[in-house]
N, C-alpha and C. Protein backbone atom coordinates (compact mmCIF):
# COMPACT_ATOMS: atom_id res chain seq x y z
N UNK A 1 47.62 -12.20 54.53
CA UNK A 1 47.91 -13.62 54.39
C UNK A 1 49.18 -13.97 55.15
N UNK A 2 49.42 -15.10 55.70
CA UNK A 2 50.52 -15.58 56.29
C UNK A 2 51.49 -15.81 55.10
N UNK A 3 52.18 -14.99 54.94
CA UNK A 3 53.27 -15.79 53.40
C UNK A 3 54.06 -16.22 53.54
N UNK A 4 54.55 -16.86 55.39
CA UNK A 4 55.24 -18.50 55.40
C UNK A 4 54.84 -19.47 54.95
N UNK A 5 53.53 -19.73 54.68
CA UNK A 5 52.92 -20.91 54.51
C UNK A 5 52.52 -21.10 53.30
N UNK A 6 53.02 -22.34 52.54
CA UNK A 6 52.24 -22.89 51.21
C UNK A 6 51.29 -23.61 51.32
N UNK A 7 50.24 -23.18 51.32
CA UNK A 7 49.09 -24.11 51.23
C UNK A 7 48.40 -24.42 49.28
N UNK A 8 48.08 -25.85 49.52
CA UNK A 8 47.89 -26.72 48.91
C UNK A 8 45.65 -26.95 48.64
N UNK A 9 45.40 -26.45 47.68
CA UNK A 9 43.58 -27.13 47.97
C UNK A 9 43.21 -27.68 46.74
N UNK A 10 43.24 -29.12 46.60
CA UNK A 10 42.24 -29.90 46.18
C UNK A 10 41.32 -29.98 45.60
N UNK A 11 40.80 -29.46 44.60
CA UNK A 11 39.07 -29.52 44.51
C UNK A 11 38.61 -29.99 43.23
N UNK A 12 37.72 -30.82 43.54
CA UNK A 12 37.13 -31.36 42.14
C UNK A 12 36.22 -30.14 41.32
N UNK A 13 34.90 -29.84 41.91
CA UNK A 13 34.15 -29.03 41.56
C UNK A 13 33.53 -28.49 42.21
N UNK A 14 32.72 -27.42 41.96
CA UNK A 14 31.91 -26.60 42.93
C UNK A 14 30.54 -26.23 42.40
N UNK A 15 29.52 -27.03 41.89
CA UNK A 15 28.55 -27.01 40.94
C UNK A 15 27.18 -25.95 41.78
N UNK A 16 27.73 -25.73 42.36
CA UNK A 16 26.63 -24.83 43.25
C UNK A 16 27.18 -23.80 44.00
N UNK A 17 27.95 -23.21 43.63
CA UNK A 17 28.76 -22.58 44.44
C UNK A 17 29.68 -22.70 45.17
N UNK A 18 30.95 -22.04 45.73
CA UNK A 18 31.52 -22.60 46.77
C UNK A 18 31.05 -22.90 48.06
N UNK A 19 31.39 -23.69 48.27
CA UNK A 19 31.13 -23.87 49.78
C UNK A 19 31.28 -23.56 50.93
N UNK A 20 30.42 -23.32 52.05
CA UNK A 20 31.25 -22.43 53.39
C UNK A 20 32.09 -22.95 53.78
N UNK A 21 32.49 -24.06 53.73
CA UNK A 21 33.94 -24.64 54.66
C UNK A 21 35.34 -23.99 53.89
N UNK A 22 34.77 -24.29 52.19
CA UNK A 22 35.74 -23.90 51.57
C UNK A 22 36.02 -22.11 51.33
N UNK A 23 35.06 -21.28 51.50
CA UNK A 23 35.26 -20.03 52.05
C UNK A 23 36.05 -19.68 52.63
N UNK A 24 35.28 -20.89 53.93
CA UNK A 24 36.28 -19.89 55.62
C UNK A 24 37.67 -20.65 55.21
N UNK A 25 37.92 -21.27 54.60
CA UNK A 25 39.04 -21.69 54.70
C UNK A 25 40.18 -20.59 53.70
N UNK A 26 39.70 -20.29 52.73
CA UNK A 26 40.46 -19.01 51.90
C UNK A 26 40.39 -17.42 52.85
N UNK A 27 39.04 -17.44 53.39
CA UNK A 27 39.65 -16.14 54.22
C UNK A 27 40.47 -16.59 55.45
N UNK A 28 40.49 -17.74 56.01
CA UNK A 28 41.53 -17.70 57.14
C UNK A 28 42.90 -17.18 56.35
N UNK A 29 43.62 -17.65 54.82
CA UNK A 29 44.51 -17.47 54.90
C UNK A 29 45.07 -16.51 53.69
N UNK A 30 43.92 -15.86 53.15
CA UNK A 30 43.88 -14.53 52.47
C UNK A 30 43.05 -13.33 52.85
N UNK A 31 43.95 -12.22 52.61
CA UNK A 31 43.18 -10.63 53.26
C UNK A 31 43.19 -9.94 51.44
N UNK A 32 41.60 -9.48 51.74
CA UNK A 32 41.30 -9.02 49.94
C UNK A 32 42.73 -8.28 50.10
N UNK A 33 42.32 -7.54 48.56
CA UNK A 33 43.27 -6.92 47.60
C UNK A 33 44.41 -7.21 47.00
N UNK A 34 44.57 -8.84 46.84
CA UNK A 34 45.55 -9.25 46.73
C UNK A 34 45.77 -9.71 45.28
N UNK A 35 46.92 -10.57 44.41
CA UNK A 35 46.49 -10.35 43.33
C UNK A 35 46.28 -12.32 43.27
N UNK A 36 45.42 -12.31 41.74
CA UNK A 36 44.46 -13.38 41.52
C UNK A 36 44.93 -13.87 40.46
N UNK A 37 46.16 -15.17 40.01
CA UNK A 37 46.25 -15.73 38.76
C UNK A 37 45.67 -16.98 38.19
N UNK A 38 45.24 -17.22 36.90
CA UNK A 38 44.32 -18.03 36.77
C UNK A 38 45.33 -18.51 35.33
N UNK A 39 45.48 -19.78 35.78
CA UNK A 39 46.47 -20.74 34.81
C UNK A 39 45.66 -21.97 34.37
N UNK A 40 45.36 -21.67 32.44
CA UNK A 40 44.28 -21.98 31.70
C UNK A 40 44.66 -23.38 31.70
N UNK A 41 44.15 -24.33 31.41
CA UNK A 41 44.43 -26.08 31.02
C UNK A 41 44.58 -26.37 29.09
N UNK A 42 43.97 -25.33 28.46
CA UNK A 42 44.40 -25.11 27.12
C UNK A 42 45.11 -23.77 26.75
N UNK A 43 45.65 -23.45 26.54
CA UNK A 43 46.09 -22.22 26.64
C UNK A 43 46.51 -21.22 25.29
N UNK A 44 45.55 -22.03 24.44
CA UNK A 44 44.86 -21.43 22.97
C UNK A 44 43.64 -21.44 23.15
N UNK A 45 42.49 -21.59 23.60
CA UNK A 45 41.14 -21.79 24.33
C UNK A 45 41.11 -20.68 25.08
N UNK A 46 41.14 -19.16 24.31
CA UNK A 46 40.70 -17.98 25.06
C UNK A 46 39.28 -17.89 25.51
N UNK A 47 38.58 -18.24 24.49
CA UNK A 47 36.57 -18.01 25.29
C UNK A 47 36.69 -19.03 26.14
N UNK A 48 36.93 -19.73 26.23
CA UNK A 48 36.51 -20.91 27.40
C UNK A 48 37.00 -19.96 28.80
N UNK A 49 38.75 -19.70 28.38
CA UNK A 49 39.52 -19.59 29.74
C UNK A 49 38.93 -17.95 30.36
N UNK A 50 38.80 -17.04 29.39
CA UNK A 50 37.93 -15.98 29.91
C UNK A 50 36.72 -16.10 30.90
N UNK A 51 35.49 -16.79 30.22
CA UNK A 51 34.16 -17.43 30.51
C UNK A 51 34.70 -17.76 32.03
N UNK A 52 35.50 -18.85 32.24
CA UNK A 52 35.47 -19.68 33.59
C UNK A 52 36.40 -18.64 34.28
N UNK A 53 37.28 -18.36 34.33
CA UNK A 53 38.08 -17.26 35.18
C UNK A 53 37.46 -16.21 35.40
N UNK A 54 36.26 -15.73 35.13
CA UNK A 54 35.63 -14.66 35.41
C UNK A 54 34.55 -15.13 36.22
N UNK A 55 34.26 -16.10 35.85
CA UNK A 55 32.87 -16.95 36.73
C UNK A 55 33.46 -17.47 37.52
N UNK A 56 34.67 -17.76 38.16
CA UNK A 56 35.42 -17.94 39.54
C UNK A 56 35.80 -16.39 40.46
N UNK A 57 35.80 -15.57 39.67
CA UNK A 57 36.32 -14.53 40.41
C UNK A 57 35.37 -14.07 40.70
N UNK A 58 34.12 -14.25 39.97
CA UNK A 58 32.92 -13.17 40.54
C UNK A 58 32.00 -14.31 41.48
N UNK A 59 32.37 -15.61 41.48
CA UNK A 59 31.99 -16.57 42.71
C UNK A 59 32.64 -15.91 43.98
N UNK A 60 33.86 -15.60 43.70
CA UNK A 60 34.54 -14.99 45.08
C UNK A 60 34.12 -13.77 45.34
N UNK A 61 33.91 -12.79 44.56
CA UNK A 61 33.72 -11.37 45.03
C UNK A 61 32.11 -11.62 45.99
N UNK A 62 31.12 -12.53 45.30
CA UNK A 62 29.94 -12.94 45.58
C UNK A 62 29.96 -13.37 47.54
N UNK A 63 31.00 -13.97 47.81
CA UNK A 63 31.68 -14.20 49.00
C UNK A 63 32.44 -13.60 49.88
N UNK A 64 32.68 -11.94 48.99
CA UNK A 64 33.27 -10.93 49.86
C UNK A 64 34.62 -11.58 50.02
N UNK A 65 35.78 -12.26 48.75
CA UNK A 65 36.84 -12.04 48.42
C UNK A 65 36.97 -11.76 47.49
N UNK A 66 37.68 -10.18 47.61
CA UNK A 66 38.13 -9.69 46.47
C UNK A 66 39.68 -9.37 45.90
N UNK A 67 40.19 -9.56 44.52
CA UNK A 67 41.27 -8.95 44.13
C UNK A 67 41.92 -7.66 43.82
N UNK A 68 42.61 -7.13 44.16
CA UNK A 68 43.43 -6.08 43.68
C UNK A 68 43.84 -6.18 42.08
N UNK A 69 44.21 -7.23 41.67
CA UNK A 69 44.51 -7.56 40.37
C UNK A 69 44.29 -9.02 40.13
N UNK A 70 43.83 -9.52 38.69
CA UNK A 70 43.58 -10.54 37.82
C UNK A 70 44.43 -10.58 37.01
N UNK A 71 45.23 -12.07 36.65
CA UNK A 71 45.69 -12.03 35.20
C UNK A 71 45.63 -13.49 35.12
N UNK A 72 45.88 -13.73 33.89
CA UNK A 72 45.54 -15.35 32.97
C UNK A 72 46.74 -15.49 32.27
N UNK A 73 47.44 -16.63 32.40
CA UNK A 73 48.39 -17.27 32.12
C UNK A 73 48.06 -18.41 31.16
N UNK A 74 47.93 -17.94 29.80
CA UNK A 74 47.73 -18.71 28.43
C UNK A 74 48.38 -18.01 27.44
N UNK A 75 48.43 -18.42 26.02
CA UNK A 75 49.34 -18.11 25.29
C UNK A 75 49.13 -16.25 24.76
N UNK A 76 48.13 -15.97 25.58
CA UNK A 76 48.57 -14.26 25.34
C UNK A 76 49.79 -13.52 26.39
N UNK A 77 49.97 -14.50 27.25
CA UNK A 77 51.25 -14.01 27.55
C UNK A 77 52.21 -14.33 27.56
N UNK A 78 53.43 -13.80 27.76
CA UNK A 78 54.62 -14.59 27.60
C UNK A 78 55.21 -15.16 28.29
N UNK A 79 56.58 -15.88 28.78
CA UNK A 79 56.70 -16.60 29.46
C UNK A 79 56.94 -16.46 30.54
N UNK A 80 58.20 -15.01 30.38
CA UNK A 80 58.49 -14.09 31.51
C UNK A 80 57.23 -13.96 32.14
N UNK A 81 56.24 -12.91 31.66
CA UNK A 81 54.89 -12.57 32.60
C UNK A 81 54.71 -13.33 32.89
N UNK A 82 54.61 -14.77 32.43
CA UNK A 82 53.77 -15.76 33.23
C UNK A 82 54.39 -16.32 35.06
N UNK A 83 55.70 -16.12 34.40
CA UNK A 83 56.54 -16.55 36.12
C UNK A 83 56.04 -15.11 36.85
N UNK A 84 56.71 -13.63 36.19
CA UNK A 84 56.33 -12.62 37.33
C UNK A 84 54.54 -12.44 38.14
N UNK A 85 53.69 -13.27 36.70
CA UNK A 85 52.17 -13.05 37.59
C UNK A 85 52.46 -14.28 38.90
N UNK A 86 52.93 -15.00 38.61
CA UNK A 86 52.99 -16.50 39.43
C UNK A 86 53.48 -16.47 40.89
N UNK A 87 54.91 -15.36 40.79
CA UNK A 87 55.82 -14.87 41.63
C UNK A 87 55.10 -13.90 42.46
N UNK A 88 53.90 -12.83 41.95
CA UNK A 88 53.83 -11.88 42.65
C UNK A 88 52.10 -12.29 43.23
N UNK A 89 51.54 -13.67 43.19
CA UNK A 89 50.26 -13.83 42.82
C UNK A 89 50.00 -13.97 44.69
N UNK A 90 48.98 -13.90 45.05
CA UNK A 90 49.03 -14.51 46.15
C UNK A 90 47.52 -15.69 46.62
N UNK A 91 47.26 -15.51 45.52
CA UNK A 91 45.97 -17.10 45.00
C UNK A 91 46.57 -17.48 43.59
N UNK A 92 47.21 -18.70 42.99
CA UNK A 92 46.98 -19.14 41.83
C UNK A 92 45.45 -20.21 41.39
N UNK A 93 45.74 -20.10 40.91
CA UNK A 93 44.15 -21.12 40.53
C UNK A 93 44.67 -21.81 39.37
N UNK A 94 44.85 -23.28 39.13
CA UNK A 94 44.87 -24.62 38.17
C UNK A 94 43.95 -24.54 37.65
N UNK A 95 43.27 -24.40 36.75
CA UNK A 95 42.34 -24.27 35.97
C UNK A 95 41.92 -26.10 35.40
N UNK A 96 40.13 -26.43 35.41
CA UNK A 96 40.22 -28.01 35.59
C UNK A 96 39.59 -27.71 33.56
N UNK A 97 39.79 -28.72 32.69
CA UNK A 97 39.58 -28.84 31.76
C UNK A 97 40.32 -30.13 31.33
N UNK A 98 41.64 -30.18 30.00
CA UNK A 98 42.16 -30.79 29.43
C UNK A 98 43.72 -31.14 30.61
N UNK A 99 43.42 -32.34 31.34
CA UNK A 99 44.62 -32.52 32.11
C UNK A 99 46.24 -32.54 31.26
N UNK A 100 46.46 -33.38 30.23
CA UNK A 100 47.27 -33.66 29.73
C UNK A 100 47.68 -32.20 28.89
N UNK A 101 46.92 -31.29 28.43
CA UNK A 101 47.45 -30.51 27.74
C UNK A 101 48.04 -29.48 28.62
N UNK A 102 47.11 -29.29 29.46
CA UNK A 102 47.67 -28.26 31.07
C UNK A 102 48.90 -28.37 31.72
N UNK A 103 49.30 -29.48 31.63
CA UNK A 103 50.92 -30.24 32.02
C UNK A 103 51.80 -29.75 31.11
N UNK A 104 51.42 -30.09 29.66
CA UNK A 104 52.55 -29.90 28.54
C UNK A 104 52.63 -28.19 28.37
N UNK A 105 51.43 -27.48 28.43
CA UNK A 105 51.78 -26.04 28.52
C UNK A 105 52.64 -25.13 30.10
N UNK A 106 52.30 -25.95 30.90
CA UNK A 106 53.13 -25.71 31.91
C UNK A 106 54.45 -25.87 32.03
N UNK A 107 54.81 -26.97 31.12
CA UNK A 107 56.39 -27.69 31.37
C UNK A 107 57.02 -27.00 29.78
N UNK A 108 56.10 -26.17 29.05
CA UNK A 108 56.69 -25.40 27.99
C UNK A 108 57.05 -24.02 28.20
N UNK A 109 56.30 -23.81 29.29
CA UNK A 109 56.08 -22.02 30.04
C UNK A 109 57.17 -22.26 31.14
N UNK A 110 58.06 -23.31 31.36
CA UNK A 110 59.03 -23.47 32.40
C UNK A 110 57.97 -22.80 33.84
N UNK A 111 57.18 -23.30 34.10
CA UNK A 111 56.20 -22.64 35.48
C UNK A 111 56.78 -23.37 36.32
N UNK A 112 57.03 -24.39 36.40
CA UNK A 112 57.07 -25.88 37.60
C UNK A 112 57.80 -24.77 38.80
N UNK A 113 58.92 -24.56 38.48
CA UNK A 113 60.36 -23.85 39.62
C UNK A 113 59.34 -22.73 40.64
N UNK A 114 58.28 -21.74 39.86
CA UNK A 114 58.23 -20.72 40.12
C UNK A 114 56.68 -21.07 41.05
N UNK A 115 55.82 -22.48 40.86
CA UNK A 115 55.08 -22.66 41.34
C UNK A 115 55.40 -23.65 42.67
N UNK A 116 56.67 -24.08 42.84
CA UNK A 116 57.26 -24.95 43.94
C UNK A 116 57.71 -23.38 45.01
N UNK A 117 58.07 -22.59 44.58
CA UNK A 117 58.92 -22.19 45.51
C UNK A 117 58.18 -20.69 45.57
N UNK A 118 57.02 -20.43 45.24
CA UNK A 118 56.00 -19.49 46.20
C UNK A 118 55.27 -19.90 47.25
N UNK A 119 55.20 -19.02 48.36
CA UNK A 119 54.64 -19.08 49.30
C UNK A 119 53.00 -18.43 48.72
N UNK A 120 51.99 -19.03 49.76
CA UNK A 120 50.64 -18.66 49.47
C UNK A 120 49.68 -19.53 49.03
N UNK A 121 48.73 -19.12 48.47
CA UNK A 121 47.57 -20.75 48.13
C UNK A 121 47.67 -21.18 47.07
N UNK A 122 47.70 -22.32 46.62
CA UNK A 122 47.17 -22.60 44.88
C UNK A 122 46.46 -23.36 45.20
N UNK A 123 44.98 -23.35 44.76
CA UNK A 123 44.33 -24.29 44.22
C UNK A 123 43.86 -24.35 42.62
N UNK A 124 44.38 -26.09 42.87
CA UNK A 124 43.42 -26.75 41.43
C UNK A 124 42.29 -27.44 41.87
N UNK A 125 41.54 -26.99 40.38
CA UNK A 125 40.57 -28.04 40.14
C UNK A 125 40.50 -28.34 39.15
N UNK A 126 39.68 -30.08 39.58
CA UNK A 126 39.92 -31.48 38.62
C UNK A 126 41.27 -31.06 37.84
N UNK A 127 41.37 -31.25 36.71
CA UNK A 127 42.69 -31.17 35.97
C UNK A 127 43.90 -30.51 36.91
N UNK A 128 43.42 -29.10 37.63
CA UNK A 128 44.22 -28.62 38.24
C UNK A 128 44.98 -29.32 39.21
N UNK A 129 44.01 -29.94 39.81
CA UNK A 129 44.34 -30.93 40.78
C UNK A 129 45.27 -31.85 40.92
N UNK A 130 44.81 -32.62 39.76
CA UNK A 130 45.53 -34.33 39.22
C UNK A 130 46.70 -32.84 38.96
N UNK A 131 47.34 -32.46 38.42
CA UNK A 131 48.66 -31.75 37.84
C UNK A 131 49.39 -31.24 39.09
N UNK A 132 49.06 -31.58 40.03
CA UNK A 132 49.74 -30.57 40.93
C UNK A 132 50.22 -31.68 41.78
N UNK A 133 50.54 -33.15 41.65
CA UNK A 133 51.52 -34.30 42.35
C UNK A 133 52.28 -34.27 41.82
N UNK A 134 53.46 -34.46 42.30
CA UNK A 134 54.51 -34.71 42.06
C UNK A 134 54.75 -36.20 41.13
N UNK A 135 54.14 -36.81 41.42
CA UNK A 135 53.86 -38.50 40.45
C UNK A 135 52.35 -38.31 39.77
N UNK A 136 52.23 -38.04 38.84
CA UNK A 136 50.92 -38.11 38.35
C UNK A 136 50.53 -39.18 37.84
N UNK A 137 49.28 -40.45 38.60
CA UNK A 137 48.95 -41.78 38.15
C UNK A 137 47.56 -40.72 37.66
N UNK A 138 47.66 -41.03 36.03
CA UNK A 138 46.07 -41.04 35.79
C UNK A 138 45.68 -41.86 34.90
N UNK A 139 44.36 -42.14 35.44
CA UNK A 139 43.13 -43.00 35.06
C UNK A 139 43.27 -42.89 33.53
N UNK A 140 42.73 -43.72 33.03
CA UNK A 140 42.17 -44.09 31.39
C UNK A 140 40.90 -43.70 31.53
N UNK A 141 40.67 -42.45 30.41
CA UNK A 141 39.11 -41.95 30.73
C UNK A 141 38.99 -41.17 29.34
N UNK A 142 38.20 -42.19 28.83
CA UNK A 142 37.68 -42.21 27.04
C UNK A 142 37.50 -41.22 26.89
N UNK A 143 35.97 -40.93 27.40
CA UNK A 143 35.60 -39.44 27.43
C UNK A 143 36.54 -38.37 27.45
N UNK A 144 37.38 -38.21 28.40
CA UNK A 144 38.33 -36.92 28.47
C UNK A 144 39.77 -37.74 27.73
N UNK A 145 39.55 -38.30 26.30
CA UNK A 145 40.82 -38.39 25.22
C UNK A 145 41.91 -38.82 25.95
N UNK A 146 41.48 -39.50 27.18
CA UNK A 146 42.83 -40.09 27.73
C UNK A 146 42.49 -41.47 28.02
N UNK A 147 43.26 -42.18 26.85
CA UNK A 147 43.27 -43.47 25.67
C UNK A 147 43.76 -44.92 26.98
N UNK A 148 44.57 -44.08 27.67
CA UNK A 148 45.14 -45.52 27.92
C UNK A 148 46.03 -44.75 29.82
N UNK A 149 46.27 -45.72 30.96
CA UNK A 149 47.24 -45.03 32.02
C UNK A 149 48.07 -44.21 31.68
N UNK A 150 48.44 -42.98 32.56
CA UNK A 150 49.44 -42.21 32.13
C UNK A 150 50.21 -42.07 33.91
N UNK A 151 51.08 -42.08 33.27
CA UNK A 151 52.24 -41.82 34.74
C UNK A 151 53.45 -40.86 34.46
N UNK A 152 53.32 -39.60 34.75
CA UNK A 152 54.26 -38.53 34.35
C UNK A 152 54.51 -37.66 35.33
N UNK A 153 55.80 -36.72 35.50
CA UNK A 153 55.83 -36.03 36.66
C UNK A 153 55.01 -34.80 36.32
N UNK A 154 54.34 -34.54 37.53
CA UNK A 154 53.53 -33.45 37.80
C UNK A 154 53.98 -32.21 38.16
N UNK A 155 53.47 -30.67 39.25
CA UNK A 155 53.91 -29.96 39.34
C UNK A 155 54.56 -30.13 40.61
N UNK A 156 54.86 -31.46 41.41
CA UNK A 156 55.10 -31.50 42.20
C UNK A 156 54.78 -30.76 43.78
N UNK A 157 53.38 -30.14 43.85
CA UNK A 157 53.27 -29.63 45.34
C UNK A 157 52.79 -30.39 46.38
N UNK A 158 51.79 -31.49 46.05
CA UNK A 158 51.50 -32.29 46.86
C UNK A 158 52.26 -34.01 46.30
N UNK A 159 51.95 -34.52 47.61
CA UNK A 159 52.21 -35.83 47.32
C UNK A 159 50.95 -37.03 46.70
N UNK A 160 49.75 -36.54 46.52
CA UNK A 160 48.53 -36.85 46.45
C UNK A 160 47.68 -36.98 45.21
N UNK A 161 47.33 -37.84 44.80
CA UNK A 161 46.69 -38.34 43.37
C UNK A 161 45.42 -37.96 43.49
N UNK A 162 44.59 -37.25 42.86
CA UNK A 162 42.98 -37.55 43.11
C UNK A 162 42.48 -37.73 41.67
N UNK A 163 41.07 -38.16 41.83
CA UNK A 163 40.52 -38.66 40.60
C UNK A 163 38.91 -37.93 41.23
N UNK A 164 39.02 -36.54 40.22
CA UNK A 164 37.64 -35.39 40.24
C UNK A 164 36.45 -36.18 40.38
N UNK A 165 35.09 -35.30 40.64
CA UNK A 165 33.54 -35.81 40.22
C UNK A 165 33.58 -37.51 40.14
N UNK A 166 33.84 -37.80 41.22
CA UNK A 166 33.71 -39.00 41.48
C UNK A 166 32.25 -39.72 41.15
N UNK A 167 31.68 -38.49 42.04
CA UNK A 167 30.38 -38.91 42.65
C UNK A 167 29.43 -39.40 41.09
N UNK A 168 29.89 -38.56 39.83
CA UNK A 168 29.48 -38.83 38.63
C UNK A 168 29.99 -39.72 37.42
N UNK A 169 31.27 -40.35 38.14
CA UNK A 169 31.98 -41.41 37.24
C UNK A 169 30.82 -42.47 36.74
N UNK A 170 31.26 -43.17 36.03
CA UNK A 170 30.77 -44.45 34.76
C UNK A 170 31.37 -45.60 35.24
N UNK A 171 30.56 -46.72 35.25
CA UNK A 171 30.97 -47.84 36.58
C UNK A 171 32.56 -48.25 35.24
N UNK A 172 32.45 -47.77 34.25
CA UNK A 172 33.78 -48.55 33.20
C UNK A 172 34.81 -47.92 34.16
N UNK A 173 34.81 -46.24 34.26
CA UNK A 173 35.64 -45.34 34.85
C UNK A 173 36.02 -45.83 36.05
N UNK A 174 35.33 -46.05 36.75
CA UNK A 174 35.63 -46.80 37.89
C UNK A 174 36.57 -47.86 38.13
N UNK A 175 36.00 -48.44 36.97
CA UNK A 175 37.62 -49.96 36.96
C UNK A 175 38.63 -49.50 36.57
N UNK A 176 38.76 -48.73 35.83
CA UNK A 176 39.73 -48.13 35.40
C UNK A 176 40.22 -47.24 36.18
N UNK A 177 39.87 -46.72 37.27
CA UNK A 177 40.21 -46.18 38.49
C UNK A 177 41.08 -46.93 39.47
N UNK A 178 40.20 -48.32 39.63
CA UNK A 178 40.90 -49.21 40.23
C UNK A 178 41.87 -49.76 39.73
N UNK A 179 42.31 -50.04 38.33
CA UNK A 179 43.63 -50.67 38.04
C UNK A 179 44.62 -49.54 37.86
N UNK A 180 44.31 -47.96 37.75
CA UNK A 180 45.54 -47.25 38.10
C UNK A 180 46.01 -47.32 39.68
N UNK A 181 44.72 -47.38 40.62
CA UNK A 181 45.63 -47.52 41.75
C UNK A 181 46.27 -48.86 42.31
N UNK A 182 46.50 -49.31 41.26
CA UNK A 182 47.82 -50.41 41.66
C UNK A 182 49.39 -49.71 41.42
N UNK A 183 49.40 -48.57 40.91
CA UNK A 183 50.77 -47.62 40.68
C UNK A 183 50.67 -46.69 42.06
N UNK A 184 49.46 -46.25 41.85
CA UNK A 184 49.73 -44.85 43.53
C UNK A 184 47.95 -45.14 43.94
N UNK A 185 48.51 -44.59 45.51
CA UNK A 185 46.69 -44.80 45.89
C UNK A 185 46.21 -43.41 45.16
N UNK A 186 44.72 -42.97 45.09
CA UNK A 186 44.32 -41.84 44.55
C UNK A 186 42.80 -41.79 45.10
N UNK A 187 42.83 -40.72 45.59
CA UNK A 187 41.64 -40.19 46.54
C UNK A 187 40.40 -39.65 45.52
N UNK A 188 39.38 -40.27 45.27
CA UNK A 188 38.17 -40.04 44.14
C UNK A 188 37.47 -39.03 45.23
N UNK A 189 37.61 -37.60 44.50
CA UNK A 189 36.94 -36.25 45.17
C UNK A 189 35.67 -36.17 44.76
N UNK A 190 34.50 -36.39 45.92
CA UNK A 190 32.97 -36.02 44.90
C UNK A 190 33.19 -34.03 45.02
N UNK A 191 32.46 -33.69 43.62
CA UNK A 191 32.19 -32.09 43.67
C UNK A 191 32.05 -31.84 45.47
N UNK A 192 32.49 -30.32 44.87
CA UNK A 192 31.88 -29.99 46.83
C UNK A 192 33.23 -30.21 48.08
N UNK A 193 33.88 -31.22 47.70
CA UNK A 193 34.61 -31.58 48.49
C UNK A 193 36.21 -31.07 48.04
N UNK A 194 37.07 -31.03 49.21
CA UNK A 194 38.33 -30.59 49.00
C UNK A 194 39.56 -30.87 49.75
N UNK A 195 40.93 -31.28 49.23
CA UNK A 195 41.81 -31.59 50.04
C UNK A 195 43.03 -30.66 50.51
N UNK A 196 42.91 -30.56 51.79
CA UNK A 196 43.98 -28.89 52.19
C UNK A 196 45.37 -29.62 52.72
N UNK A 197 46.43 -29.02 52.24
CA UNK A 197 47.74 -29.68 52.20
C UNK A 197 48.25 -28.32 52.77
N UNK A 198 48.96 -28.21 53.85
CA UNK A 198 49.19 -26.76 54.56
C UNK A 198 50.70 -27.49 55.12
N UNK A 199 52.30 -27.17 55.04
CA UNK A 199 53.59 -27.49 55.19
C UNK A 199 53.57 -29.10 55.82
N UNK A 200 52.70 -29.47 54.46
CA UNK A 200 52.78 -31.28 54.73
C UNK A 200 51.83 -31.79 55.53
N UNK A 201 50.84 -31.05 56.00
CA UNK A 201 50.27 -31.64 56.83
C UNK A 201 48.42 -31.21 56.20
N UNK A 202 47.99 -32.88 56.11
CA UNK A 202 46.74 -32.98 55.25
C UNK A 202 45.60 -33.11 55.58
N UNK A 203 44.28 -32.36 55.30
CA UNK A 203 43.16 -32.44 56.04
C UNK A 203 42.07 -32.71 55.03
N UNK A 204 41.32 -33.38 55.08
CA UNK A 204 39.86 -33.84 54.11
C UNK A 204 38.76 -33.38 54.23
N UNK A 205 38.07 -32.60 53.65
CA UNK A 205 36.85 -31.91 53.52
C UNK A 205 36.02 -32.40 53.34
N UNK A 206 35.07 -33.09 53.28
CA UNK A 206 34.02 -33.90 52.31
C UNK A 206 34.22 -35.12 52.32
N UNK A 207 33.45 -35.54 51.27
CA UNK A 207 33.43 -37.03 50.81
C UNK A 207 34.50 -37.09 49.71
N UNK A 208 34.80 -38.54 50.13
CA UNK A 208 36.10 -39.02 49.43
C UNK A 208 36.16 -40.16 49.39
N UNK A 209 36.23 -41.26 48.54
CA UNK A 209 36.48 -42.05 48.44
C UNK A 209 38.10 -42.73 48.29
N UNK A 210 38.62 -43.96 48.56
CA UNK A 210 40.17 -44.23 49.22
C UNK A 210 40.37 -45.10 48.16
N UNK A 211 41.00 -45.05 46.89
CA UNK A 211 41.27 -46.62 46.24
C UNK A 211 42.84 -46.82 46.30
N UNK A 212 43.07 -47.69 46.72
CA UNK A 212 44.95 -48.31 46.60
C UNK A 212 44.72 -49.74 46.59
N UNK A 213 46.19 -50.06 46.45
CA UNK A 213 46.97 -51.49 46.51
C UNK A 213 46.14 -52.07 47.05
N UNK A 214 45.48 -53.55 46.85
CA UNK A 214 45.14 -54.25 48.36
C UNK A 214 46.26 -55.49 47.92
């Protein structure tokens, strides 16, 4: 891997697998054996975070990327481990589930410092995603227990708002899409698609939809 470079990926979902763009794009800038951390969105929610962190890693091995080491960053570990897996990781993975709770266990695990200032890839998805701006505008979205706008600082790596599974939103969700982006614009990711943020400089994968200010 190049470990000057922080790269940044985007992704709503991957309901069929990953995708080849999004492949070649992890082996351009990872060489196997490297190690693999997977940072849960509940982090009392062991069967869930097991279940999906294993069904991501064996999506990758399926693709001929493999790890040297795995570990999961939820409340079986502690806080220390959680910075040294973070520090020594060279893929993190945002784990997409409960956005709001994924934030508050992050900013309780003091992660923010240790996820700004590694070199290497992180990607989130959905939840992972929205958590990883530095300004987090999110949507009012019943369904996922989030009652009303929320605007809070994020993990700060990108500058970039997105709003997941677009392609499957609820025309309510939608308005409610549109009156958060009167605070920040926010890029509605359909599954499949992904946004690569490589030392500031941003590239779009897929379909995407653009909502801001008019």
């Amino acid at each position: 891997m190049q470990d000057k470079l922080q790269i940044s990926l985007l992704t709503s979902g991957f309901p069929n697998g990953f995708t080849n763009e999004f492949i070649k794009c992890i082996k351009k800038y990872y060489k196997n054996n490297g190690a693999f951390v997977y940072i849960a969105s509940d982090f009392s929610g062991h069967i869930k975070t097991d279940k999906y962190s294993m069904t991501f890693v064996k999506m990758f091995q399926d693709d001929d990327i493999k790890f040297k080491t795995v570990n999961i960053i939820d409340d079986r570990a502690t806080k220390q481990q959680a910075i040294e897996y973070i520090n020594q990781a060279d893929i993190v993975w945002l784990s997409g589930g409960n956005t709001l709770k994924q934030i508050s266990y992050i900013n309780e695990y003091n992660l923010i410092p240790a996820l700004q200032n590694r070199k290497g890839i992180t990607i989130g998805m959905s939840a992972g995603s929205i958590n990883m701006a530095k300004r987090v505008v999110l949507a009012r979205d019943i369904k996922d227990d989030i009652l009303e706008l929320k605007i809070y600082d994020g993990i700060g790596l990108v500058d970039i708002n997105i709003e997941p599974h677009i392609d499957g939103a609820k025309k309510e969700h939608l308005e409610d899409i549109r009156k958060a982006s009167k605070e920040a614009t926010i890029y509605g990711l359909f599954d499949n698609s992904f946004i690569k943020i490589i030392n500031n400089e941003v590239e779009y994968i897929g379909e995407y939809i653009k909502y801001e200010k008019i």
